[in-house]
PDB file of N, CA and C in Angstrom:
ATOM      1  N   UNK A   1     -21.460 -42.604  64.597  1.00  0.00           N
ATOM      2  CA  UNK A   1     -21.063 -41.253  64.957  1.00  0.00           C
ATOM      3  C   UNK A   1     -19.755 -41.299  65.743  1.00  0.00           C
ATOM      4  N   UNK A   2     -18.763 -40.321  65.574  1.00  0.00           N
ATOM      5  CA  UNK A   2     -17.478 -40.405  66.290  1.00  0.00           C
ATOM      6  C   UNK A   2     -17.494 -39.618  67.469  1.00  0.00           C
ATOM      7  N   UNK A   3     -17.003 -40.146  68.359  1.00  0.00           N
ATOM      8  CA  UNK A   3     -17.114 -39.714  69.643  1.00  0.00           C
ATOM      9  C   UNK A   3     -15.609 -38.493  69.702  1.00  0.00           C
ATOM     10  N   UNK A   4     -16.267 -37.728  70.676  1.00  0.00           N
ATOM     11  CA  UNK A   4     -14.722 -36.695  70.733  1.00  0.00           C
ATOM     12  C   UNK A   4     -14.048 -37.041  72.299  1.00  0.00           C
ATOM     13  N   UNK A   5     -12.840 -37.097  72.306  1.00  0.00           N
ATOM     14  CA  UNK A   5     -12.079 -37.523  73.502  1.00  0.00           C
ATOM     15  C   UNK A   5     -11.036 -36.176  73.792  1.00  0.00           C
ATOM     16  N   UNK A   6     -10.494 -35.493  75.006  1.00  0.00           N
ATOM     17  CA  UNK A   6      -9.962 -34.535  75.102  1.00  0.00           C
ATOM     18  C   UNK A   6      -8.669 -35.240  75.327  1.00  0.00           C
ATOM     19  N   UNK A   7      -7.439 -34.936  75.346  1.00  0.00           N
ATOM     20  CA  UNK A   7      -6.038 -35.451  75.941  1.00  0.00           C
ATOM     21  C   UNK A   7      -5.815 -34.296  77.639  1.00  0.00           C
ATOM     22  N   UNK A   8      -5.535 -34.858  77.803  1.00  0.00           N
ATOM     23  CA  UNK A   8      -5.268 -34.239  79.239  1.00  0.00           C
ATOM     24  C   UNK A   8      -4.513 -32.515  79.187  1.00  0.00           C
ATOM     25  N   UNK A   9      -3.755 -32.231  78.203  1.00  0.00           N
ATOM     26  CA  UNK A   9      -2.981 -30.882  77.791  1.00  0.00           C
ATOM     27  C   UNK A   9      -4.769 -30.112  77.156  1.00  0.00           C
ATOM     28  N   UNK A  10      -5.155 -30.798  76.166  1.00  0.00           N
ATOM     29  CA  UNK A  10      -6.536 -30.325  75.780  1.00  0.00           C
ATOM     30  C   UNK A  10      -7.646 -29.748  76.968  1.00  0.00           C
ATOM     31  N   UNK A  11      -7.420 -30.950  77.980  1.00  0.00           N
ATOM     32  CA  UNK A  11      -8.833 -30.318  78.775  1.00  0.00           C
ATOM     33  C   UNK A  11      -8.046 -29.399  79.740  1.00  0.00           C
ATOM     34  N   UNK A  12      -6.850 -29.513  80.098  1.00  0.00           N
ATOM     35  CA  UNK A  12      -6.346 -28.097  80.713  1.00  0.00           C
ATOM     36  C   UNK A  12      -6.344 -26.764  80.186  1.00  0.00           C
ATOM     37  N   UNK A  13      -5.854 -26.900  78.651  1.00  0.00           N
ATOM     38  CA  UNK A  13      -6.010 -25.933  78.442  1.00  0.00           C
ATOM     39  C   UNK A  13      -7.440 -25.071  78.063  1.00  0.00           C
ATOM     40  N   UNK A  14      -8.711 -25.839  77.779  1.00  0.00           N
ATOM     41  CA  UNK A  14     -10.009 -25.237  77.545  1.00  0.00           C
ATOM     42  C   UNK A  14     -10.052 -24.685  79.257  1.00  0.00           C
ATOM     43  N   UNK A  15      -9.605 -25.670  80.117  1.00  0.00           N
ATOM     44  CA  UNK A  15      -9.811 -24.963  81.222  1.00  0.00           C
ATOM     45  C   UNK A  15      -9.281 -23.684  81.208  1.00  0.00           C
ATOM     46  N   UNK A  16      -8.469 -23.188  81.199  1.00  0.00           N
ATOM     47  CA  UNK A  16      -7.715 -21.940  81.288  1.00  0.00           C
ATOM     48  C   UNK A  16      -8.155 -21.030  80.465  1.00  0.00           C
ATOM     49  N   UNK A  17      -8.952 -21.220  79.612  1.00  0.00           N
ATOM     50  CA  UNK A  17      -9.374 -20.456  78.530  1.00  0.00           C
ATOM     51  C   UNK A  17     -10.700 -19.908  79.115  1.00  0.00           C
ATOM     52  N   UNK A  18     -11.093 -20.715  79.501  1.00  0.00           N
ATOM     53  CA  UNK A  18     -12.732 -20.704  80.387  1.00  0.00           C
ATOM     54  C   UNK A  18     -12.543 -19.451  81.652  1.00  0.00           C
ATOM     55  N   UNK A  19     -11.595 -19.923  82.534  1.00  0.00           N
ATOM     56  CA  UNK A  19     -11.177 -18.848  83.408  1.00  0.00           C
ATOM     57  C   UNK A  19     -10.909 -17.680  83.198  1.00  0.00           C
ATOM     58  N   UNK A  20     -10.417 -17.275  81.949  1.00  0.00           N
ATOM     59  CA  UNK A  20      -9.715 -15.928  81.199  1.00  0.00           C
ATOM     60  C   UNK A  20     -11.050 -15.525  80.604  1.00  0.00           C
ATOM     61  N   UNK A  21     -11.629 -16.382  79.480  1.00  0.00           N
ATOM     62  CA  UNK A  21     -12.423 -15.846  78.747  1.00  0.00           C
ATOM     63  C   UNK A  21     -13.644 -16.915  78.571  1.00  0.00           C
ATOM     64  N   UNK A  22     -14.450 -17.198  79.406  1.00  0.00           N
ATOM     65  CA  UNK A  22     -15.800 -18.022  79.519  1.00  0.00           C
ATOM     66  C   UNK A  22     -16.460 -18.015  77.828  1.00  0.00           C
ATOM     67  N   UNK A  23     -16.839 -16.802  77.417  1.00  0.00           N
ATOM     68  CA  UNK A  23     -17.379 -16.992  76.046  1.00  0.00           C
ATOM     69  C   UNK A  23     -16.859 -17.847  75.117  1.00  0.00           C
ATOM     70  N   UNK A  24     -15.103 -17.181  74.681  1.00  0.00           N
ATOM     71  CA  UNK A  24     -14.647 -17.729  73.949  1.00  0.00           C
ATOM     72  C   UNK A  24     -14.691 -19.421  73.838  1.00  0.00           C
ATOM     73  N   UNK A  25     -14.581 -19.615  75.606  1.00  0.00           N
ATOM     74  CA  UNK A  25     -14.439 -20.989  75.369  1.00  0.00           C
ATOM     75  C   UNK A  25     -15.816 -21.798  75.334  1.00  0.00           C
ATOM     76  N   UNK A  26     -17.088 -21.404  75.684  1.00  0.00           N
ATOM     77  CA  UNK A  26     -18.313 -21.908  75.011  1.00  0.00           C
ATOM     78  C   UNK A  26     -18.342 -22.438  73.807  1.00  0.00           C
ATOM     79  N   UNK A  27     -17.505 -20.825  73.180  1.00  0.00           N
ATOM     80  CA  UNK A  27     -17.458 -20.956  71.482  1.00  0.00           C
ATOM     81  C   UNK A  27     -16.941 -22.266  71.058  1.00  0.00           C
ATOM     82  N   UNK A  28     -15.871 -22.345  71.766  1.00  0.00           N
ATOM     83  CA  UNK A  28     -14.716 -23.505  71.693  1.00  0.00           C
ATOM     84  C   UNK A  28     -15.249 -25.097  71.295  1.00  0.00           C
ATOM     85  N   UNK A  29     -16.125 -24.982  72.817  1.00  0.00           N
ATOM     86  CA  UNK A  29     -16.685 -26.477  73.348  1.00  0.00           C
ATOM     87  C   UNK A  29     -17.671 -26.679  72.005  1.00  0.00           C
ATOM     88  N   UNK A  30     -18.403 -25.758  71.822  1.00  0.00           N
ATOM     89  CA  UNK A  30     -19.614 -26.252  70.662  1.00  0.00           C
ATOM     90  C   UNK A  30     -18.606 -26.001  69.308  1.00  0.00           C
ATOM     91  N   UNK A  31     -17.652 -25.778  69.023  1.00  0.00           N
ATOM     92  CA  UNK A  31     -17.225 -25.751  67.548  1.00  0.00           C
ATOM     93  C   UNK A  31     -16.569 -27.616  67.596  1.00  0.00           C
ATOM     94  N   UNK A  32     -16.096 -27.822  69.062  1.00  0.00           N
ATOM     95  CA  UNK A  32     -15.465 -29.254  68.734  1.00  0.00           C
ATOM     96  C   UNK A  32     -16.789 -30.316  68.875  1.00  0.00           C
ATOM     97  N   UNK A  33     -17.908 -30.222  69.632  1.00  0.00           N
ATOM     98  CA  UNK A  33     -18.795 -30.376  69.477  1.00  0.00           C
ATOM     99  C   UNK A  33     -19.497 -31.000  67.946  1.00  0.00           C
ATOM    100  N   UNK A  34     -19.124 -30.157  67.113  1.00  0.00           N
ATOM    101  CA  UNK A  34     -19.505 -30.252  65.779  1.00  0.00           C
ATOM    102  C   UNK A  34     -18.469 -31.157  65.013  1.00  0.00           C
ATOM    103  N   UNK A  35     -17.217 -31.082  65.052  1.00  0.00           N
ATOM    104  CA  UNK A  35     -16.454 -31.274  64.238  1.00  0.00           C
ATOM    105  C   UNK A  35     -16.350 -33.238  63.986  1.00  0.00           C
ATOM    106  N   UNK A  36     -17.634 -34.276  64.984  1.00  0.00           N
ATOM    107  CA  UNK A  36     -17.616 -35.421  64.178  1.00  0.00           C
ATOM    108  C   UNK A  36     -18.408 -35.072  62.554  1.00  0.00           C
ATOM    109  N   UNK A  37     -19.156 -33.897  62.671  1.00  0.00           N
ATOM    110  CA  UNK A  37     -19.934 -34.047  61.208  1.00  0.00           C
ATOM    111  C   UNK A  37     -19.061 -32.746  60.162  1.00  0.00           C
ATOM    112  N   UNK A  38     -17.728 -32.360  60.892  1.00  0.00           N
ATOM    113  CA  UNK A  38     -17.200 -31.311  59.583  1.00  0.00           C
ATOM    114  C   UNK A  38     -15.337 -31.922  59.373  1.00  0.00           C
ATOM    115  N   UNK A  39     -15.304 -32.697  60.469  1.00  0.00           N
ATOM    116  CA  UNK A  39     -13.812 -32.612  59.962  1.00  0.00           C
ATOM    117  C   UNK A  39     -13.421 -33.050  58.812  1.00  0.00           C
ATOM    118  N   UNK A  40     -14.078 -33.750  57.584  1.00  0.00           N
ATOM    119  CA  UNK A  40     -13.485 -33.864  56.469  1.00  0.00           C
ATOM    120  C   UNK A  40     -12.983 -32.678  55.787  1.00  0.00           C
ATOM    121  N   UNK A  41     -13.697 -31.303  56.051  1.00  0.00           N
ATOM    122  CA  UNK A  41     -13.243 -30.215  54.995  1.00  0.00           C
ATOM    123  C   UNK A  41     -12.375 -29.122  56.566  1.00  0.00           C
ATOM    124  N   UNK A  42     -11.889 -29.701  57.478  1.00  0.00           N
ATOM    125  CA  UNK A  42     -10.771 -29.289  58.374  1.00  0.00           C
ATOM    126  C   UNK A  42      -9.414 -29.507  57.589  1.00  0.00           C
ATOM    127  N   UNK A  43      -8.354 -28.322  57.507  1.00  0.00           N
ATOM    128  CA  UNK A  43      -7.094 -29.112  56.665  1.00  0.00           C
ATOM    129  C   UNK A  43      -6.265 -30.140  57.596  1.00  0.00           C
ATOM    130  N   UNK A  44      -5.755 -31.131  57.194  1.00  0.00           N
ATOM    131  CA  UNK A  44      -4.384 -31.739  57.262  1.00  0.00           C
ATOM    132  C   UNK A  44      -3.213 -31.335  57.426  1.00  0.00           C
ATOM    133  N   UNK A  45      -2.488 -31.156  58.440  1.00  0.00           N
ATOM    134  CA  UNK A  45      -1.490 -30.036  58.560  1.00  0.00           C
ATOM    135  C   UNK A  45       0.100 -31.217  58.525  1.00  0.00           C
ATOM    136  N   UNK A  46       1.095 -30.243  57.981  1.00  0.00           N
ATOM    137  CA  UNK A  46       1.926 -30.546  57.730  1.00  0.00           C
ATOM    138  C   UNK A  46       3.520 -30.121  58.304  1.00  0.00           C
ATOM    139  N   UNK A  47       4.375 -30.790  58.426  1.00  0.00           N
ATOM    140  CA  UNK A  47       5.653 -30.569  59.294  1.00  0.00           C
ATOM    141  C   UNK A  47       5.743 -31.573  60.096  1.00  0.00           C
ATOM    142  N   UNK A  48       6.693 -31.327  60.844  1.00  0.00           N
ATOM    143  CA  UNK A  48       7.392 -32.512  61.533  1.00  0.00           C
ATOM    144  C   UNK A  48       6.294 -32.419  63.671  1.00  0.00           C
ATOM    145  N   UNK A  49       5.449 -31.572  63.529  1.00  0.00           N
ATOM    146  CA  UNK A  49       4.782 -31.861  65.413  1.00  0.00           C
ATOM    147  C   UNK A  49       3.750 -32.073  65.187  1.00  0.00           C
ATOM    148  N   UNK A  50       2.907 -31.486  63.933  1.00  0.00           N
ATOM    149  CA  UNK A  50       1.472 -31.801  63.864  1.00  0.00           C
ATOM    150  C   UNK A  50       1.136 -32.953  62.738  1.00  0.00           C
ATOM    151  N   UNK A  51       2.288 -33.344  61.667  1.00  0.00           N
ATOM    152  CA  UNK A  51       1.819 -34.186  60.460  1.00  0.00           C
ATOM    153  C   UNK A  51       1.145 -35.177  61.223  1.00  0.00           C
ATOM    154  N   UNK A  52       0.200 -35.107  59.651  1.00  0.00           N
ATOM    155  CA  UNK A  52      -0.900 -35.896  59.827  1.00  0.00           C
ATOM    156  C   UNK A  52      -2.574 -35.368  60.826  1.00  0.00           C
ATOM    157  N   UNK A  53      -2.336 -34.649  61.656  1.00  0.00           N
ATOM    158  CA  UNK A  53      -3.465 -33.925  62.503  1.00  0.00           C
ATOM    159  C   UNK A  53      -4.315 -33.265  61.553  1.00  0.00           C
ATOM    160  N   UNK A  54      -5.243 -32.983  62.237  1.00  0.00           N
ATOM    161  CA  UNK A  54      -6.039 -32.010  61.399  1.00  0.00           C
ATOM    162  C   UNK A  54      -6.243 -30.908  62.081  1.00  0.00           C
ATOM    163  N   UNK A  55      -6.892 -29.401  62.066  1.00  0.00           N
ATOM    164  CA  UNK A  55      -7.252 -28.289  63.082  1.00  0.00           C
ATOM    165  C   UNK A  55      -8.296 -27.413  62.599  1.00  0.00           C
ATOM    166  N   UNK A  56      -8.576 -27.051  63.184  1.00  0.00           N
ATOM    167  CA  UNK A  56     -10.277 -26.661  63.369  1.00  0.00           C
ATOM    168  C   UNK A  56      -9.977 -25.177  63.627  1.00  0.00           C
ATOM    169  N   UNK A  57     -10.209 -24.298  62.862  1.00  0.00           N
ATOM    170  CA  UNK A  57     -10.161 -23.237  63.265  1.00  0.00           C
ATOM    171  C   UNK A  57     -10.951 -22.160  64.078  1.00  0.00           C
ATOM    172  N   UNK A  58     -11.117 -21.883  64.999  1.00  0.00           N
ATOM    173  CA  UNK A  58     -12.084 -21.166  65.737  1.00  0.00           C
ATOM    174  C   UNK A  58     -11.866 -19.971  66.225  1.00  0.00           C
ATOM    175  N   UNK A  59     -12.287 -19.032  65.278  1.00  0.00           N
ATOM    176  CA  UNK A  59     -11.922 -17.567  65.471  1.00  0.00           C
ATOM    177  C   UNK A  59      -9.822 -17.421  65.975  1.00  0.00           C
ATOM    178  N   UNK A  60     -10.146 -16.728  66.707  1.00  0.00           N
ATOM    179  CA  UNK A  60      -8.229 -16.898  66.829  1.00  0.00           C
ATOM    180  C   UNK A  60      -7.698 -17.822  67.749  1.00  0.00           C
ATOM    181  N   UNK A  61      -8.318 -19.009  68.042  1.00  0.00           N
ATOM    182  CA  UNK A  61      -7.810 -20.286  68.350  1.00  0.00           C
ATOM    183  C   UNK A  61      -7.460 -21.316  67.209  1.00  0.00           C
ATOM    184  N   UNK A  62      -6.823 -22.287  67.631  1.00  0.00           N
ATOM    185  CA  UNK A  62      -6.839 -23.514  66.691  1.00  0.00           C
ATOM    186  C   UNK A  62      -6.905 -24.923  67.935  1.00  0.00           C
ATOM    187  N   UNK A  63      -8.076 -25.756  67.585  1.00  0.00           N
ATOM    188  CA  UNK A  63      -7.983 -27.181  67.982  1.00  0.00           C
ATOM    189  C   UNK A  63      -7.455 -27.671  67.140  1.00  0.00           C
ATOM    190  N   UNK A  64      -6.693 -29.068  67.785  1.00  0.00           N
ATOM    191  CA  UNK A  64      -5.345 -30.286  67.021  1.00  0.00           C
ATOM    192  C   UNK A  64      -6.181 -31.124  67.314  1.00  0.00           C
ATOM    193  N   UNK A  65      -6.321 -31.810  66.280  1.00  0.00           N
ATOM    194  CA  UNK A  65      -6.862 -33.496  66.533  1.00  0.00           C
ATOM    195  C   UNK A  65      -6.553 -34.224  65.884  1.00  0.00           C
ATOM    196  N   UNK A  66      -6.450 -35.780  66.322  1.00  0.00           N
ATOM    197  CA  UNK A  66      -6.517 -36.761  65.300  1.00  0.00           C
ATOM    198  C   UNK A  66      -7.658 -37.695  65.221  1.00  0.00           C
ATOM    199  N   UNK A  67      -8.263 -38.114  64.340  1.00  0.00           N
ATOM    200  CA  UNK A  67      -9.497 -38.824  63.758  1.00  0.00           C
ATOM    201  C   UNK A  67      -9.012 -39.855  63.446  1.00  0.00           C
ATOM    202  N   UNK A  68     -10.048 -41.040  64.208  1.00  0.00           N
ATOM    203  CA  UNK A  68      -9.764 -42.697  64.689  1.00  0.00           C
ATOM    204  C   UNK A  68     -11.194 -43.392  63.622  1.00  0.00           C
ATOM    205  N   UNK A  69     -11.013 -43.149  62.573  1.00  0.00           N
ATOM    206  CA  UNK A  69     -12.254 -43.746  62.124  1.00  0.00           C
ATOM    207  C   UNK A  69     -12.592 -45.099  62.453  1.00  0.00           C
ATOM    208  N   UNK A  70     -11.706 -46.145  62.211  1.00  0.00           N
ATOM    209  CA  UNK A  70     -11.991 -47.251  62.397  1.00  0.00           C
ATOM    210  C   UNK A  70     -12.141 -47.619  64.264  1.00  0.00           C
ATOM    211  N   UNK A  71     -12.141 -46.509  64.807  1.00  0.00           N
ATOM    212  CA  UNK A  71     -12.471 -46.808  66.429  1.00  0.00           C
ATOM    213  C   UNK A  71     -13.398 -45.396  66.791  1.00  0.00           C
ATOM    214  N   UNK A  72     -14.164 -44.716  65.627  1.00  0.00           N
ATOM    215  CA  UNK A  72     -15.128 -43.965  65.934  1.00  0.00           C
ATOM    216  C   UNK A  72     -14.939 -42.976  66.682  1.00  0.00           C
ATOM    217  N   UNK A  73     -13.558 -42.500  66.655  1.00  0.00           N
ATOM    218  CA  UNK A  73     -13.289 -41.524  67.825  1.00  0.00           C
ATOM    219  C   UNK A  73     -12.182 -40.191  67.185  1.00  0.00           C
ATOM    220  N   UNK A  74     -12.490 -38.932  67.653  1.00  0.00           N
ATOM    221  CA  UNK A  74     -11.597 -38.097  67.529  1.00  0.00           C
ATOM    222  C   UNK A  74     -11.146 -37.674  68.946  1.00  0.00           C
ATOM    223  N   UNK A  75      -9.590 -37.361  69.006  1.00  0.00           N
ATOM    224  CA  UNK A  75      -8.747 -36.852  70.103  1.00  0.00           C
ATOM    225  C   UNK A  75      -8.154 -35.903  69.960  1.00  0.00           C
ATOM    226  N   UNK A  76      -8.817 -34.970  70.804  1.00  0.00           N
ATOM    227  CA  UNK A  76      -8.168 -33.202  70.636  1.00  0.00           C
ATOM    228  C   UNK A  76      -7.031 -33.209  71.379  1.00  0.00           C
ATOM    229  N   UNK A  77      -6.201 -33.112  70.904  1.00  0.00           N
ATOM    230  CA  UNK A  77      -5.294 -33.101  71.208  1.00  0.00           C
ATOM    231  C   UNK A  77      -4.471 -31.964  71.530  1.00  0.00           C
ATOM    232  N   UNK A  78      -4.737 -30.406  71.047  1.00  0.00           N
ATOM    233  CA  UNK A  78      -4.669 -29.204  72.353  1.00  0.00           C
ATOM    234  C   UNK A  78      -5.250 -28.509  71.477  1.00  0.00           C
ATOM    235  N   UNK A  79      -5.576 -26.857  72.440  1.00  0.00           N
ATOM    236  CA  UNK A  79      -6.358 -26.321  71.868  1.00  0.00           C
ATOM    237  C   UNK A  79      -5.609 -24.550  72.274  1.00  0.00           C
ATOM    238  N   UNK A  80      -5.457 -23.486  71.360  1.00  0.00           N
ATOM    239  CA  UNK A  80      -4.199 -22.673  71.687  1.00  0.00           C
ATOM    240  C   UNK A  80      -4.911 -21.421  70.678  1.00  0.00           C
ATOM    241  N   UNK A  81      -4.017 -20.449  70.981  1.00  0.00           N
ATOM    242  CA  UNK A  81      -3.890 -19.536  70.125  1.00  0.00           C
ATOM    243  C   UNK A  81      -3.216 -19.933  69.192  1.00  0.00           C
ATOM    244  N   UNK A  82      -3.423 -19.296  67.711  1.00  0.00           N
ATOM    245  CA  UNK A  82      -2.863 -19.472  66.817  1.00  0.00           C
ATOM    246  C   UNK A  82      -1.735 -19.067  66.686  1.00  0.00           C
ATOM    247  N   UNK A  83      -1.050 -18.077  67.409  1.00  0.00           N
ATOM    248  CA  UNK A  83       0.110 -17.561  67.444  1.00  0.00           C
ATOM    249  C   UNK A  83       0.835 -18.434  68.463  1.00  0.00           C
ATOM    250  N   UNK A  84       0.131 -19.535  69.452  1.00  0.00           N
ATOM    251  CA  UNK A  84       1.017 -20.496  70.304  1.00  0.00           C
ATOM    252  C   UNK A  84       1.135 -21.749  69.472  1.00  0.00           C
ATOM    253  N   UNK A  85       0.160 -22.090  69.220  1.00  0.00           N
ATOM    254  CA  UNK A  85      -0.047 -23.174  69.154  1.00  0.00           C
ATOM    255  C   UNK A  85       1.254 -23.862  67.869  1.00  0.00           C
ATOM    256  N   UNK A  86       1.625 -23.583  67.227  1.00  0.00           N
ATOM    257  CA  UNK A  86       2.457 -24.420  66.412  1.00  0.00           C
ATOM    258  C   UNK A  86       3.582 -24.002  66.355  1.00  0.00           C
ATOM    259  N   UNK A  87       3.989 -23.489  67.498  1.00  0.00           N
ATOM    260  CA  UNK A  87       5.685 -23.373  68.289  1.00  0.00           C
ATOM    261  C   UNK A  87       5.775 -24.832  68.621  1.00  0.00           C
TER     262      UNK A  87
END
């Protein structure tokens, strides 16, 4: 099973999300929660800040991650509005 790891920009920002909007970010925690058993059908995103990542869509957020198979681990790597997040 792959373990999920936050990056330091990641767990700040769920923090801040939590403070503003507690639900949403419940929503948040249990959608990444899930994503060692869904990220294969998460897309692959493309361009020059995220290639190669994958993102998880969660209502009008998006989590960034990258998936470490051979070290069992995914790293969220931030977590944003969809309208921030890929500025």
């Amino acid at each position: 099973m792959l373990q999920v790891f936050y990056t330091p920009e990641a767990k700040e920002r769920l923090a801040e999300i939590a403070k503003s909007d507690p639900k949403s970010a419940k929503i948040i925690f249990d959608h990444i929660a899930r994503i060692p058993e869904t990220f294969r059908s998460d897309h692959l995103l493309k361009g020059t800040r995220f290639q190669g990542l994958r993102r998880n869509r969660i209502g009008r957020y998006r989590a960034i991650y990258r998936v470490f198979e051979k070290e069992s681990r995914i790293h969220v790597i931030t977590i944003d509005l969809r309208r921030s997040v890929y500025r």
